[in-house]
Every structure is written in structure tokens, then in C-alpha cells.
C-alpha atoms as a PDB file:
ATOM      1  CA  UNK A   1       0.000   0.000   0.000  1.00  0.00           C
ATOM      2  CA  UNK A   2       0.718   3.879  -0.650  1.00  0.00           C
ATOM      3  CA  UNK A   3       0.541   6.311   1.551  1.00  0.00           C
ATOM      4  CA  UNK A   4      -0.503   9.504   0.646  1.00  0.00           C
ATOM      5  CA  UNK A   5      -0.627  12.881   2.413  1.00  0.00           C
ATOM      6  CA  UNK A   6      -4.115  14.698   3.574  1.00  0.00           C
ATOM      7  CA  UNK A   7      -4.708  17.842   3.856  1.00  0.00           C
ATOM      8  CA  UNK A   8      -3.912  18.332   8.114  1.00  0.00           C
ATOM      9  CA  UNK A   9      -0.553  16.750   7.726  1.00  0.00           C
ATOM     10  CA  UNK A  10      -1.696  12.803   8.742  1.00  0.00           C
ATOM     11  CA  UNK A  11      -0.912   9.944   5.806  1.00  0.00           C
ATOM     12  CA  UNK A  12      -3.715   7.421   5.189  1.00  0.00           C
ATOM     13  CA  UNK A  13      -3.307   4.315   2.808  1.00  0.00           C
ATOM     14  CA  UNK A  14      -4.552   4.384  -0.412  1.00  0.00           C
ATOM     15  CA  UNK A  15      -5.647   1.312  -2.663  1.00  0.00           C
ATOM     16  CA  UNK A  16      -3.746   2.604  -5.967  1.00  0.00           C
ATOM     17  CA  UNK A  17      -2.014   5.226  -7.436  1.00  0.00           C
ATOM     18  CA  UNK A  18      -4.789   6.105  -9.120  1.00  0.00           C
ATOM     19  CA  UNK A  19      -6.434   7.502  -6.088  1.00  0.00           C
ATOM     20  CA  UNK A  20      -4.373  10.657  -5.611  1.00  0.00           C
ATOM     21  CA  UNK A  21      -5.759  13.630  -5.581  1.00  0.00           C
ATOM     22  CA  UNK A  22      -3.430  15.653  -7.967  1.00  0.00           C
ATOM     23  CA  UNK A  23      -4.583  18.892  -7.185  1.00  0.00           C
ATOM     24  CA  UNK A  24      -4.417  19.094  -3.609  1.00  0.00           C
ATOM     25  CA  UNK A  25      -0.641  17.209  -4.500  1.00  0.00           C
ATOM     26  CA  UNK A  26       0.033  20.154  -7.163  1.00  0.00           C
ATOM     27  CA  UNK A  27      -1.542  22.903  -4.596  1.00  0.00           C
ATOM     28  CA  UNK A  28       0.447  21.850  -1.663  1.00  0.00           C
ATOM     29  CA  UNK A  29       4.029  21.551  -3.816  1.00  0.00           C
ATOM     30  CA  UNK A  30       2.947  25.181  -5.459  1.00  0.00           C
ATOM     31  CA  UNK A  31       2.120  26.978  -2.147  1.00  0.00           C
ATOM     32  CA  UNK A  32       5.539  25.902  -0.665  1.00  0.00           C
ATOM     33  CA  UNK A  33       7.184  26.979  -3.999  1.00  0.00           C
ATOM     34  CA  UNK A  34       5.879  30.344  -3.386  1.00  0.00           C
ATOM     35  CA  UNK A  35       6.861  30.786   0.210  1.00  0.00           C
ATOM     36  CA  UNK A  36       9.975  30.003  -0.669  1.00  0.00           C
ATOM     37  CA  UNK A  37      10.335  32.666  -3.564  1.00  0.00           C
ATOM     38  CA  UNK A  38       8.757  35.332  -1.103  1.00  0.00           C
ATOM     39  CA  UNK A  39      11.677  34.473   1.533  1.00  0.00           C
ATOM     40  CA  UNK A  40      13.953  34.496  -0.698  1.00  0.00           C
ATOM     41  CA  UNK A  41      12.538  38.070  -2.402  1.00  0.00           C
ATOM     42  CA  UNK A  42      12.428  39.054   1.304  1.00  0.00           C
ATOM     43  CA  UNK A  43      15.751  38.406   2.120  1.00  0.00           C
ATOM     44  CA  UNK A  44      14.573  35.912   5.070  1.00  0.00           C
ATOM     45  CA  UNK A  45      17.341  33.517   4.729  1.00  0.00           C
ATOM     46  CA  UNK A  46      16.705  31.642   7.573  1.00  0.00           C
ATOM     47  CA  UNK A  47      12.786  31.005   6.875  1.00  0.00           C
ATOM     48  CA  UNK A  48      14.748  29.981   3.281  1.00  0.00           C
ATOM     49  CA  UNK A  49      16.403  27.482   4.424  1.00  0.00           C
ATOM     50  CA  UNK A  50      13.692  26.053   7.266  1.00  0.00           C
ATOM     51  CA  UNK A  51      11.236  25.977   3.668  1.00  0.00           C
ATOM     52  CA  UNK A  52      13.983  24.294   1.707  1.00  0.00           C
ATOM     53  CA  UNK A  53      14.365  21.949   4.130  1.00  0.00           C
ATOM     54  CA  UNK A  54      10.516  21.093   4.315  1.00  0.00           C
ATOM     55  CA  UNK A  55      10.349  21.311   0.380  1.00  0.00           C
ATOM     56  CA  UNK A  56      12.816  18.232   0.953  1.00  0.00           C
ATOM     57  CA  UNK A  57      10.623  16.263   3.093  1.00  0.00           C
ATOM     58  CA  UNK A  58       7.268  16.977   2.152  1.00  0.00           C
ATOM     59  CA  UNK A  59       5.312  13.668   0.360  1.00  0.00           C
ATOM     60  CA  UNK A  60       3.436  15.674  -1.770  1.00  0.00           C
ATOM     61  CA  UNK A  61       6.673  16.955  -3.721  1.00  0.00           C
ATOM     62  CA  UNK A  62       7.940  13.154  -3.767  1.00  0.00           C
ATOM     63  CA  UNK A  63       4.671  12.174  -4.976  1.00  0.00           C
ATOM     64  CA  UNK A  64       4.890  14.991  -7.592  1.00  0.00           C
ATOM     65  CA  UNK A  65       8.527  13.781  -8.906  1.00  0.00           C
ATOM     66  CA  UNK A  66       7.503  10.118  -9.156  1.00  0.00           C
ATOM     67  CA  UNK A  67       4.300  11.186 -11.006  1.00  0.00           C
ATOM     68  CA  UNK A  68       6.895  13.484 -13.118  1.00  0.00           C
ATOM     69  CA  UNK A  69       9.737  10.547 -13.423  1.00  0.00           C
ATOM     70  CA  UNK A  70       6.914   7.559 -14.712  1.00  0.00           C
ATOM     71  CA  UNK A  71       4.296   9.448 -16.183  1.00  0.00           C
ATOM     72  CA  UNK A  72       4.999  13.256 -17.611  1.00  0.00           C
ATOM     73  CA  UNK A  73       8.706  13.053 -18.703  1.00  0.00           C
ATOM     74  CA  UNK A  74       9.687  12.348 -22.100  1.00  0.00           C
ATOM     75  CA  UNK A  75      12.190   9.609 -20.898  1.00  0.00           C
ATOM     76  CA  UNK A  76       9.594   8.173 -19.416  1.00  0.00           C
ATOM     77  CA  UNK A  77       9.716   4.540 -20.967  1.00  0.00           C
ATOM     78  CA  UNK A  78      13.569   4.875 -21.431  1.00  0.00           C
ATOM     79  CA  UNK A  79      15.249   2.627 -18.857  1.00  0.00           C
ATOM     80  CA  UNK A  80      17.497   4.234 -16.050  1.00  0.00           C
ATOM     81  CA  UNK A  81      21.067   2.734 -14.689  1.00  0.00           C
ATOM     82  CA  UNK A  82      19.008  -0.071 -13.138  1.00  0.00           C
ATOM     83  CA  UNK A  83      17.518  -1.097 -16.283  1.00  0.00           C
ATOM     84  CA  UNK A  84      14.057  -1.111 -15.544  1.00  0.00           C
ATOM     85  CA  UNK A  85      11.230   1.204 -16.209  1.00  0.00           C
ATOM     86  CA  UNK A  86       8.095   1.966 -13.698  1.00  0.00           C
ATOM     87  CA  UNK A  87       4.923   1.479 -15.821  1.00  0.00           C
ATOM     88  CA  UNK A  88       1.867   0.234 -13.759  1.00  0.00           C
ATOM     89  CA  UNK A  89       0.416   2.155 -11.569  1.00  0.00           C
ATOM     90  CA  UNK A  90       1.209  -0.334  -8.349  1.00  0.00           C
ATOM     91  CA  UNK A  91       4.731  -0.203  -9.344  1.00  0.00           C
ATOM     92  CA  UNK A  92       4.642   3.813  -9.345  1.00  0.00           C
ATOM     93  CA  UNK A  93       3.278   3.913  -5.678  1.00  0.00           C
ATOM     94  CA  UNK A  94       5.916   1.046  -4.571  1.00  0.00           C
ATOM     95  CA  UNK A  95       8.870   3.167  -6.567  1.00  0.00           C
ATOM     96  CA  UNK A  96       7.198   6.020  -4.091  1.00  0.00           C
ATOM     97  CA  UNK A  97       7.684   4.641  -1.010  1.00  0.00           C
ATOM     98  CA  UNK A  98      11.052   3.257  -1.870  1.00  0.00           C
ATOM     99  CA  UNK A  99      12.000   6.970  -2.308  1.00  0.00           C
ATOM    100  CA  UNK A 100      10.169   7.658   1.013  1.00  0.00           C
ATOM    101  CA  UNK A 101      12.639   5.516   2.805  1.00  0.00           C
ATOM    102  CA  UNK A 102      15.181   6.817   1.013  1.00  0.00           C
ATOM    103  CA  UNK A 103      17.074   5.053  -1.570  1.00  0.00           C
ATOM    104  CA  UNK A 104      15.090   3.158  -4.433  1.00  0.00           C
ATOM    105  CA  UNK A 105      16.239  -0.289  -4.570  1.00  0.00           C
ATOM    106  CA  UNK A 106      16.936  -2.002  -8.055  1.00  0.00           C
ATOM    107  CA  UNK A 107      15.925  -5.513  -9.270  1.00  0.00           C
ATOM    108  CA  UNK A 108      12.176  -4.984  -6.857  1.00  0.00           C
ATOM    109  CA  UNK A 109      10.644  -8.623  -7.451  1.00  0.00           C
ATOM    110  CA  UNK A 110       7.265  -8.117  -9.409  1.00  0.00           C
ATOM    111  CA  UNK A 111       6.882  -3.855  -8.952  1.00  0.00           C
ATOM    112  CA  UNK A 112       9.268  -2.635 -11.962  1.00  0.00           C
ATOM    113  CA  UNK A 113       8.621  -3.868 -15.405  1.00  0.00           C
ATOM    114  CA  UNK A 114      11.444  -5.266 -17.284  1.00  0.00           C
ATOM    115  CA  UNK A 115      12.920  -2.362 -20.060  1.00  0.00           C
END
């Protein structure tokens, strides 16, 4: 199962990929893209860095850069160094929360498709 983000903060499961709301997702990752271009404009360069920080952690920008890495990008069937491509939509939200944990692990029995 996927986790995904809700609006107070708290992750729930979700059945598929296909369940994510994309607009709260895009809403969330554009508000914290602007508060970081007003610090910056500012010259609050401690708030910055605190919003850099969070832009780093925050699930819905991780769910936003799988979405862009499998589904938008024009590589998007090109295999990486691992030589496999993420093309169902169960493999997308396992590739997510391998990134969650931190490092995506190659060779995932049954979640990647073969390139």
C-alpha cells in the first residue's frame, strides 16, 4: 500500500495510485514553492532554508517527482542505470515509497517492469 498525504498533515493508505488527488498534491508543492520565492525576495534567509528543508521532506513533492519521473517526462519509458522502467500504476506507488525511505532499490521482485 501507498501512503498519501491529507490535507492536516496525517498519511492514510490508499488502494492505488490512481487515487491521488493531484490537485491538492500540485496545490500543496505550489504553495511551498511560493513561500519560498517570497523568503527568498524578502531576504529571510533563515525562513529559506527552514522551507527548503521542508520542500525536501514533504510527500506531496515526492509524490509529484515520481508522477513526473513515470508518467509526464519524455524519458519516461527509457530505462534508467538499473535497467528497468516503472509502468503500472502499483509499481509507481511502490517506486514512491522506496524513495520515502530513502534510496530506491533495483531488481524490486514483481513492482518494476522489465525495459
Amino acid at each position: 500500500m501507498v501512503s498519501a498525504m491529507t490535507t492536516n498533515g496525517q498519511k492514510k493508505q490508499l488502494e492505488n495510485w490512481n487515487q491521488i488527488n493531484w490537485k491538492k498534491v500540485n496545490k500543496a508543492v505550489r504553495n511551498l514553492r511560493q513561500r519560498i520565492f517570497r523568503a527568498r525576495k524578502l531576504g529571510d534567509f533563515s525562513k529559506l532554508r527552514n522551507l527548503q528543508k521542508l520542500m525536501q521532506k514533504n510527500y506531496a513533492n515526492l509524490l509529484l517527482s515520481v508522477r513526473r519521473i513515470t508518467q509526464t517526462n519524455q524519458g519516461k519509458a527509457t530505462a534508467g542505470i538499473d535497467k528497468e522502467t516503472v509502468a503500472c500504476p502499483r509499481a509507481k506507488g511502490d517506486f514512491g515509497k522506496q524513495l520515502e525511505r530513502g534510496k530506491p532499490q533495483a531488481n524490486t521482485k514483481g513492482s518494476l517492469a522489465q525495459a
